[in-house]
N, C-alpha and C. Protein backbone atom coordinates (compact mmCIF):
# COMPACT_ATOMS: atom_id res chain seq x y z
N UNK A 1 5.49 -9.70 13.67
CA UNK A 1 5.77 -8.93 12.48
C UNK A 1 4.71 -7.82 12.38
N UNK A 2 5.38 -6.53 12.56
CA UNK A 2 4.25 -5.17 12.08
C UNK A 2 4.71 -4.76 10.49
N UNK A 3 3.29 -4.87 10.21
CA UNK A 3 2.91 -4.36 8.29
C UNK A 3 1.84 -3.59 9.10
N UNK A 4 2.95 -2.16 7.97
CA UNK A 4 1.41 -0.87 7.93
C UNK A 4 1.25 -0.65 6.49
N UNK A 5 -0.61 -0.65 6.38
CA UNK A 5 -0.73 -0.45 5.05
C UNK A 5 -1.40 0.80 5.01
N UNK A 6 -0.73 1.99 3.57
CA UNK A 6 -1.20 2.92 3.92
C UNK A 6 -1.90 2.92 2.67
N UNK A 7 -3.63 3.58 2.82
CA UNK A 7 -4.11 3.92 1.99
C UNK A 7 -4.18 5.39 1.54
N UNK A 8 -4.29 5.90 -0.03
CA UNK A 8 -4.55 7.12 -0.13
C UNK A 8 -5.61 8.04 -0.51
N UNK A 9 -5.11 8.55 -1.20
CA UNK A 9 -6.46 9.81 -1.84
C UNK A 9 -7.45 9.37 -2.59
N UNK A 10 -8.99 9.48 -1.35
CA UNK A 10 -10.25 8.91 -2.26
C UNK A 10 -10.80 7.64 -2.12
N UNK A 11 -9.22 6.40 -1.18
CA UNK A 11 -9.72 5.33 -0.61
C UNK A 11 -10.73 5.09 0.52
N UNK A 12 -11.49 6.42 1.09
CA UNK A 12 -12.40 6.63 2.07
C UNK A 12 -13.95 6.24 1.13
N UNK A 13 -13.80 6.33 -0.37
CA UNK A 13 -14.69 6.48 -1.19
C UNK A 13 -14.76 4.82 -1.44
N UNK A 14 -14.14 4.14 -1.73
CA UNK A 14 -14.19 2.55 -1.86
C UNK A 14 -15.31 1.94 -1.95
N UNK A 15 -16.31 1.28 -2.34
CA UNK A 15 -17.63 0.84 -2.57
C UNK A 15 -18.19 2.11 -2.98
N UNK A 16 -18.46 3.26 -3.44
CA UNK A 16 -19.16 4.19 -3.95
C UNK A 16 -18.40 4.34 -4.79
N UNK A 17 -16.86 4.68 -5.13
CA UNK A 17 -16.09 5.25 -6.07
C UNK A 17 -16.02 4.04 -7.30
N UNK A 18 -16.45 4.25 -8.67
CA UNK A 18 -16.40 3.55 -10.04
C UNK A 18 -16.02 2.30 -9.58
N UNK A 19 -17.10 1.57 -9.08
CA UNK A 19 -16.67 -0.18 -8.99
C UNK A 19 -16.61 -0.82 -10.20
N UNK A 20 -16.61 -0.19 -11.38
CA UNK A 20 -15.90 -0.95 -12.48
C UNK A 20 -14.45 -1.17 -11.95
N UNK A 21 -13.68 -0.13 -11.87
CA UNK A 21 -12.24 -0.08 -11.56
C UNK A 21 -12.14 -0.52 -9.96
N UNK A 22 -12.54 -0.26 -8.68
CA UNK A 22 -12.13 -0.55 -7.89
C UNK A 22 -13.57 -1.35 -7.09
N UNK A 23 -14.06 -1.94 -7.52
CA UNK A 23 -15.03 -3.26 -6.96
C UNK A 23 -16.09 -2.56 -6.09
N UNK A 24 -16.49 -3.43 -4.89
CA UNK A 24 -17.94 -2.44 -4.30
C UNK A 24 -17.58 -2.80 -2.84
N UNK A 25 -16.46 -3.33 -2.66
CA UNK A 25 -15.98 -3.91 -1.18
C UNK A 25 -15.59 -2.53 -0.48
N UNK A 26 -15.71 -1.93 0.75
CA UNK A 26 -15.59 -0.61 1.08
C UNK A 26 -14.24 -1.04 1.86
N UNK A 27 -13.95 0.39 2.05
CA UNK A 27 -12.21 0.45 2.93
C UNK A 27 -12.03 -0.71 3.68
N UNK A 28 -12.80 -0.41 5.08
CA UNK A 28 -13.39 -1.18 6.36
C UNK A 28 -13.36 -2.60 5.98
N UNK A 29 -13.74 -2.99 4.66
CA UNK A 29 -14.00 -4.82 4.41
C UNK A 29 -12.66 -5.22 3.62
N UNK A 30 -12.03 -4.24 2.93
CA UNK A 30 -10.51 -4.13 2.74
C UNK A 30 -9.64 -4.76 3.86
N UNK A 31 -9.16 -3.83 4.68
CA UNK A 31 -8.91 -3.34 5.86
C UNK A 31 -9.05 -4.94 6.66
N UNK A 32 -10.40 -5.03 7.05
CA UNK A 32 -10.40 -6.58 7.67
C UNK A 32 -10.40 -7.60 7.02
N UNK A 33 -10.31 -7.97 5.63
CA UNK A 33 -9.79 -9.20 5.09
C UNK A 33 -8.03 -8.94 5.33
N UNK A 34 -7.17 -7.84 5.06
CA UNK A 34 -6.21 -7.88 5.13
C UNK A 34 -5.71 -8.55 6.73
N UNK A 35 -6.54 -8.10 7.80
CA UNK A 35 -6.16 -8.30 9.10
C UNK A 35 -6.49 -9.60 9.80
N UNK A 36 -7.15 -10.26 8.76
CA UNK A 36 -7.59 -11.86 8.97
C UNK A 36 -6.01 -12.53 8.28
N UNK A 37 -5.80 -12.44 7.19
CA UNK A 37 -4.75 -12.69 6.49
C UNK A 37 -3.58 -12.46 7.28
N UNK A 38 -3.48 -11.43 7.74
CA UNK A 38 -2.55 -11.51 8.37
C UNK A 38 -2.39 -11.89 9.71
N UNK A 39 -2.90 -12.13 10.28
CA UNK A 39 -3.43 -13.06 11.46
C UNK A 39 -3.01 -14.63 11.16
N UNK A 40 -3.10 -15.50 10.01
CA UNK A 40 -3.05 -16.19 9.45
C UNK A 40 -1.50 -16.53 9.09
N UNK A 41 -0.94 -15.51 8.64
CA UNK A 41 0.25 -15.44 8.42
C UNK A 41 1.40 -14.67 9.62
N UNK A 42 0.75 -14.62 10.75
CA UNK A 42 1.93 -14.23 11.49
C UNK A 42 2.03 -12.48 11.65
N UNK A 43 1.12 -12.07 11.44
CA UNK A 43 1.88 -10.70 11.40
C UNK A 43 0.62 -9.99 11.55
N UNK A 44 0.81 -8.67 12.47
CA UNK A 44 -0.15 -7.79 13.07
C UNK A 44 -0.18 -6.93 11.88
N UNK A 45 -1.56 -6.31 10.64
CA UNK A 45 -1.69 -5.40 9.95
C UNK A 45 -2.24 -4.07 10.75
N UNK A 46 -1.83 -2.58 10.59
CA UNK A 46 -1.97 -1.81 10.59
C UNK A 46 -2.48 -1.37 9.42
N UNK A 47 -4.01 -0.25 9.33
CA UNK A 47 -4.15 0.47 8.25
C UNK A 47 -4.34 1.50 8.64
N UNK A 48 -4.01 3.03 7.66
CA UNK A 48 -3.87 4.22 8.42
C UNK A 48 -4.64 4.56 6.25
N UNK A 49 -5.59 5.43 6.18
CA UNK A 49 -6.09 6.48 5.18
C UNK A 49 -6.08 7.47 5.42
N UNK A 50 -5.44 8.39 4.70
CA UNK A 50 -5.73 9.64 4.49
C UNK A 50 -6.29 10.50 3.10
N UNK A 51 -6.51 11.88 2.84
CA UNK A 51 -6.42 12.32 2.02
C UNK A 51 -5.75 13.76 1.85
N UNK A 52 -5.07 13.81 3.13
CA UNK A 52 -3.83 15.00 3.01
C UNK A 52 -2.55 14.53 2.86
N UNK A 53 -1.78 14.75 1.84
CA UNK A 53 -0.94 14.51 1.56
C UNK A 53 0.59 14.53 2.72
N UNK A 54 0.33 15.44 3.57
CA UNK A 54 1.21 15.90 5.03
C UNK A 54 1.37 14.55 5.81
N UNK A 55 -0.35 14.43 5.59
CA UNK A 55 -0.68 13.25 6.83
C UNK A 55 0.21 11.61 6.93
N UNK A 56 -0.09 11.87 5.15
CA UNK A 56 0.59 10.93 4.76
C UNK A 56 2.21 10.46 4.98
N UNK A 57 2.36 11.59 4.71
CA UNK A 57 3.98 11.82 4.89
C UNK A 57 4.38 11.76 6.61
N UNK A 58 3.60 12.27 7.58
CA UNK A 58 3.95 11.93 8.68
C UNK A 58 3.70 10.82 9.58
N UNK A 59 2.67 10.10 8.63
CA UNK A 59 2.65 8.61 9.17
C UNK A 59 3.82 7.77 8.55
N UNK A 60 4.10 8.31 7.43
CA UNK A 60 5.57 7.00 7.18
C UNK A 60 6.76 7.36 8.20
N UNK A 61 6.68 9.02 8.35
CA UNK A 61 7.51 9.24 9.48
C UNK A 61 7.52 8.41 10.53
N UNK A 62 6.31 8.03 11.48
CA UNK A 62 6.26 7.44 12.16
C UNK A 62 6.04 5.75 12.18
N UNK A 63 6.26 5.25 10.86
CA UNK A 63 6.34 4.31 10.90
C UNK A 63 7.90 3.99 10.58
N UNK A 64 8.55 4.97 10.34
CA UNK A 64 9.86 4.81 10.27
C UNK A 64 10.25 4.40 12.31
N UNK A 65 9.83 5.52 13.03
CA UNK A 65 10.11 5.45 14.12
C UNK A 65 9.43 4.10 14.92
N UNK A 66 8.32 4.24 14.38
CA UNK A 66 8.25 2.60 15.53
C UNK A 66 8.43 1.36 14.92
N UNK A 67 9.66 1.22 13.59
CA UNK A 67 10.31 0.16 13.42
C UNK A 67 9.29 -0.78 12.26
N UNK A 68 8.59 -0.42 11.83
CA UNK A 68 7.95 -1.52 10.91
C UNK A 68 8.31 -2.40 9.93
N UNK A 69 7.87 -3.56 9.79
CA UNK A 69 8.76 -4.55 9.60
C UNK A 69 8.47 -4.36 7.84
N UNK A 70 7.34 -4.02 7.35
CA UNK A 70 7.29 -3.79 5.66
C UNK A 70 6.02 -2.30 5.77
N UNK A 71 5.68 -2.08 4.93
CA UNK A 71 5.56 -1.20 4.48
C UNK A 71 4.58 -0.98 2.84
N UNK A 72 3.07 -1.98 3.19
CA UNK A 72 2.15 -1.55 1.77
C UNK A 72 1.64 -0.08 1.50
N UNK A 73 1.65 0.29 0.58
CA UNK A 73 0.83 1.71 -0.11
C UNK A 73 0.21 1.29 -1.27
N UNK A 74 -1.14 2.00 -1.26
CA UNK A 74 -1.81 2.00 -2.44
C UNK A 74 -2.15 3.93 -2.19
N UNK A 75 -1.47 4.65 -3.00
CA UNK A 75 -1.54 6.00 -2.76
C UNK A 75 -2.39 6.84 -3.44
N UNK A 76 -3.07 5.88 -4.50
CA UNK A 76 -4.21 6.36 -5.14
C UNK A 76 -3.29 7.43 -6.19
N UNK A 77 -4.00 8.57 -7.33
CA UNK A 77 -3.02 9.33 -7.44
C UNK A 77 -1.94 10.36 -7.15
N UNK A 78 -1.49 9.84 -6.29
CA UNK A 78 -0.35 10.43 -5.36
C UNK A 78 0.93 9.84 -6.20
N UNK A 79 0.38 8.43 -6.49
CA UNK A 79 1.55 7.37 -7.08
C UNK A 79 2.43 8.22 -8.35
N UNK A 80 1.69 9.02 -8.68
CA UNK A 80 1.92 9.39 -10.05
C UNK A 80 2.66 10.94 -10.29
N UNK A 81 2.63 11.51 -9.04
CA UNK A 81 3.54 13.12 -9.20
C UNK A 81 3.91 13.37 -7.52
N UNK A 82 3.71 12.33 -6.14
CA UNK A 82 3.99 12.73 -5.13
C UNK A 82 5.40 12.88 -4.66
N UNK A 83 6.32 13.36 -4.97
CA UNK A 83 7.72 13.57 -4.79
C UNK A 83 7.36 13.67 -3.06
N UNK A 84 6.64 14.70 -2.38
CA UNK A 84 7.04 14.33 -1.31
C UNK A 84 6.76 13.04 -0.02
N UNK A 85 5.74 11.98 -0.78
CA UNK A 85 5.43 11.03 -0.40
C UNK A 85 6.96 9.67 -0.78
N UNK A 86 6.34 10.22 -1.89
CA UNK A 86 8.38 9.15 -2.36
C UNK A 86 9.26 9.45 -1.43
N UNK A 87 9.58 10.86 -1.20
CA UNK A 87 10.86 11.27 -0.19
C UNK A 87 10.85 10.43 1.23
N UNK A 88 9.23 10.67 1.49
CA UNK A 88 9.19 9.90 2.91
C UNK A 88 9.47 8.52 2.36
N UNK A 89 8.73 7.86 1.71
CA UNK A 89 9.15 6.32 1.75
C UNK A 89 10.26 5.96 1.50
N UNK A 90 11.63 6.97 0.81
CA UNK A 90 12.75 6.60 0.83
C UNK A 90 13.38 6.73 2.32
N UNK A 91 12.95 6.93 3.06
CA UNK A 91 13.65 7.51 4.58
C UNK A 91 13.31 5.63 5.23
N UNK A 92 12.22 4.90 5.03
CA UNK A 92 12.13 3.46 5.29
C UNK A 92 13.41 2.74 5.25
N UNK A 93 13.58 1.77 6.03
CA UNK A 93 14.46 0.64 5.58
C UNK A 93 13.85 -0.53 5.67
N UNK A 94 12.65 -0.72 5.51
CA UNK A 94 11.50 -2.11 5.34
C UNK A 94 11.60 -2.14 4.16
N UNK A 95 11.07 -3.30 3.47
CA UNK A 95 10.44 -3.48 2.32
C UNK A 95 9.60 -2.91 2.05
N UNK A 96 9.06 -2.29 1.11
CA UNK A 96 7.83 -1.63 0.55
C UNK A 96 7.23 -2.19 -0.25
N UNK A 97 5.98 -2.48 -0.34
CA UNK A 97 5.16 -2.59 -1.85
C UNK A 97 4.34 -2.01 -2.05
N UNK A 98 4.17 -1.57 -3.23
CA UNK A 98 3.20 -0.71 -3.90
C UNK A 98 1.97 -1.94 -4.81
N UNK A 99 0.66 -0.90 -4.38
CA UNK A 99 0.21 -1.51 -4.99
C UNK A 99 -1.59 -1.43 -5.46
N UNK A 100 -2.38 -1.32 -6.33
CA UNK A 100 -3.06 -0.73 -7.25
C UNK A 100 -4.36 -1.87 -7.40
N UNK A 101 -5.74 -1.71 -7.29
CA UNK A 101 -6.63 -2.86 -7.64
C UNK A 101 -6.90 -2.87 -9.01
N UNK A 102 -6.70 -1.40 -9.73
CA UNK A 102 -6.74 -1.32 -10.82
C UNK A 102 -5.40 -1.17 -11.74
N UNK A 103 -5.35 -1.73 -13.02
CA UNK A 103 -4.36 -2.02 -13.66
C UNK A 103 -3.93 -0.51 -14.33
N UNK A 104 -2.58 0.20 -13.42
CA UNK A 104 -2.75 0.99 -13.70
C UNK A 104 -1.77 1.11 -15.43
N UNK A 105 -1.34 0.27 -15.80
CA UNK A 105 -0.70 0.42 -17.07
C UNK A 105 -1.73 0.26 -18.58
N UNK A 106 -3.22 -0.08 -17.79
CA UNK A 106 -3.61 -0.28 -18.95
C UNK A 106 -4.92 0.84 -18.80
N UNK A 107 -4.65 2.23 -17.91
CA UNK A 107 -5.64 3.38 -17.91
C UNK A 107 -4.90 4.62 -18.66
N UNK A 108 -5.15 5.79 -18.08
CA UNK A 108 -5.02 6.61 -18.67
C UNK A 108 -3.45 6.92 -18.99
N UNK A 109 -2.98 7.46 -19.55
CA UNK A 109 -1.39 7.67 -19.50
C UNK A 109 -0.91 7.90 -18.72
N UNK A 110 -1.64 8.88 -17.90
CA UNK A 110 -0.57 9.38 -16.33
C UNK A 110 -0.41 8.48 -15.67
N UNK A 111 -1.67 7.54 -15.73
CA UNK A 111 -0.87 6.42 -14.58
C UNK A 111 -0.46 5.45 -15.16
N UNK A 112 0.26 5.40 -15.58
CA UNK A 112 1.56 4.99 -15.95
C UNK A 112 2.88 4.69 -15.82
N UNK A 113 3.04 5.97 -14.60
CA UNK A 113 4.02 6.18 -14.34
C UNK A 113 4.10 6.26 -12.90
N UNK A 114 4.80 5.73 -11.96
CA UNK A 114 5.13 5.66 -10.29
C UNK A 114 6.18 6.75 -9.89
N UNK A 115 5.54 7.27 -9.36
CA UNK A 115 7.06 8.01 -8.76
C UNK A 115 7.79 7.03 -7.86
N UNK A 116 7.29 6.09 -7.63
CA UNK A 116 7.44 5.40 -6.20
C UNK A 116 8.47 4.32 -6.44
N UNK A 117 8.37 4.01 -7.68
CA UNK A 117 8.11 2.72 -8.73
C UNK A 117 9.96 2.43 -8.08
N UNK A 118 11.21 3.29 -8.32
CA UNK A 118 12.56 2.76 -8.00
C UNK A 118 13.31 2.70 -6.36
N UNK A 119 11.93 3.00 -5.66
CA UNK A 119 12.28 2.58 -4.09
C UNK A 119 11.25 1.75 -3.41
N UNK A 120 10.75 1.19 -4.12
CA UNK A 120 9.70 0.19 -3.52
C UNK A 120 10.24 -1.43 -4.16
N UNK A 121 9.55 -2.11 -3.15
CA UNK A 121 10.68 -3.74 -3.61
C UNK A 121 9.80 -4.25 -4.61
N UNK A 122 8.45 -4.19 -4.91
CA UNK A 122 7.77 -4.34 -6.31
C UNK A 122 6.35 -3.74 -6.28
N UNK A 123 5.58 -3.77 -6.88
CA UNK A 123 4.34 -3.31 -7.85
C UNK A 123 3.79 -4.32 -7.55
N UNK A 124 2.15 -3.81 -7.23
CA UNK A 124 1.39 -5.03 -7.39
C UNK A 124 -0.02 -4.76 -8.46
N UNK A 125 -0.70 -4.90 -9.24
CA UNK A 125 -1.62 -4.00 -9.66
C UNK A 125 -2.55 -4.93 -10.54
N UNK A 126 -3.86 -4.42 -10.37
CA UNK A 126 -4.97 -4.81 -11.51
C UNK A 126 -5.92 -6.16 -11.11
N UNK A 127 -5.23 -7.12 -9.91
CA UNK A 127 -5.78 -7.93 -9.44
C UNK A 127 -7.75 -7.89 -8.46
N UNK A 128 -7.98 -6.19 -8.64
CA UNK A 128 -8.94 -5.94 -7.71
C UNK A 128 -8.55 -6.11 -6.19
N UNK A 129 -9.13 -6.68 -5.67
CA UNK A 129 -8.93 -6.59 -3.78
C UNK A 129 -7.78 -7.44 -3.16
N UNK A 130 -7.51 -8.31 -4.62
CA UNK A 130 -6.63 -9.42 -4.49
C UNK A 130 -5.32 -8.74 -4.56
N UNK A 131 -5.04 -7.44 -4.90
CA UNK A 131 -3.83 -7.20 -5.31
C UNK A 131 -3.36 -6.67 -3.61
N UNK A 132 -4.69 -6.41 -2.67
CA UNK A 132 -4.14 -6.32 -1.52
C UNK A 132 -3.63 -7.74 -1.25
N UNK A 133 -4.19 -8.69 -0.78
CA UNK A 133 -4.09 -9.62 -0.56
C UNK A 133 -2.04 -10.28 -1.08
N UNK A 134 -2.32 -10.16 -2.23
CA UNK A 134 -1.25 -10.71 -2.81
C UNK A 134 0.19 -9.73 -2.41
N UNK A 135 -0.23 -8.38 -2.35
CA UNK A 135 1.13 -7.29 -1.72
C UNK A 135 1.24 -8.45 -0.09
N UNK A 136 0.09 -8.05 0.56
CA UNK A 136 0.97 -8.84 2.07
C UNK A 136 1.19 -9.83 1.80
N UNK A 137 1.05 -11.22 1.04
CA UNK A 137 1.79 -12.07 1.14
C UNK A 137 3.15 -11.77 0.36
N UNK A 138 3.35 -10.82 -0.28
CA UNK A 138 4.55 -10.64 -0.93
C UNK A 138 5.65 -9.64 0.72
N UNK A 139 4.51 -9.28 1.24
CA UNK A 139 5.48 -8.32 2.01
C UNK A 139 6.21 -9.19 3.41
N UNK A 140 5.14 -9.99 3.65
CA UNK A 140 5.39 -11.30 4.65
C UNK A 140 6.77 -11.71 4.23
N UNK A 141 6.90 -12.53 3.04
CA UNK A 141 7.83 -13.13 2.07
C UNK A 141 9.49 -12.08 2.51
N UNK A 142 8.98 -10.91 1.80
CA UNK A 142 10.27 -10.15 2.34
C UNK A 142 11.14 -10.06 3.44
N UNK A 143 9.72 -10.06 4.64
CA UNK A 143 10.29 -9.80 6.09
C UNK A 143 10.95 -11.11 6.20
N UNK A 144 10.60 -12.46 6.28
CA UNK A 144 11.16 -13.34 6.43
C UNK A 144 12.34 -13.91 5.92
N UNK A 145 12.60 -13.27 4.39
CA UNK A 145 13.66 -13.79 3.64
C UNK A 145 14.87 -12.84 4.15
N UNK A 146 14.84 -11.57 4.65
CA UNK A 146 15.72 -10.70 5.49
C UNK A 146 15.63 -11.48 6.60
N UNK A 147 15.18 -11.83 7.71
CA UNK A 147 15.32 -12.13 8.74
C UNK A 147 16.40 -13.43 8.79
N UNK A 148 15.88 -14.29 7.76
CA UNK A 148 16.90 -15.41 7.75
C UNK A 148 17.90 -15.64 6.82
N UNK A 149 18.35 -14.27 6.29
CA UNK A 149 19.86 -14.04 5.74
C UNK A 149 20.83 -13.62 7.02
């Protein structure tokens, strides 16, 4: 099973950026708890960060092309006005989850709102590092419950 998780704008900042809201664990220790976990569970993680929005968009491209079996994003605020990041993730036919360490319904108003929010298979948010954690076992869950319909 291939899961690519894509991080976004500012996730290069992770342990320096307001560890009130997003903890003091950096990308890299992200990144390899997810790839232990998933090791654990069967399934090879990919992580790809950017902070160009293009980049972004042409890695889902290519994760469209080499078949991936789900599909995490935490897009940082991208989540919140990226029409052309949405466009790419609608071109997927994996499961998607979205998903946030910080609770984004209980910050500022803008985030509030997902662009992402009616083509992704759910939301994960506010859990801290756990909300990675908890998207791949939700995304695992998916691949398998398709596979054996």
């Amino acid at each position: 099973m291939k899961i690519l998780m894509l991080h976004g704008i500012n996730h290069n900042m992770f342990g320096q950026r307001d560890p009130r809201q997003y903890g003091t664990l950096t990308l890299a220790e992200i990144d390899g708890t997810l790839q232990a976990l998933g090791r654990e569970l069967g399934a090879e993680v990919e992580s790809f960060q950017t902070n160009a929005e293009g980049a972004m968009c042409e890695r889902i491209h290519q994760a469209y092309a080499e078949g991936q079996d789900a599909v995490l994003i935490n897009a940082g605020a991208w989540t919140h006005y990226s029409y052309g990041i949405r466009d790419a993730l609608a071109i997927l036919t994996c499961p998607i989850v979205e998903l946030h360490m910080s609770n984004i319904h209980a910050r500022e108003a803008f985030r509030h709102h997902s662009v992402f929010a009616e083509i992704v298979r759910g939301q994960i948010c506010g859990f801290g590092v756990d909300s990675y954690t908890l998207a791949l076992r939700a995304a695992v869950s998916a691949v398998q419950q398709a596979r054996a319909a």
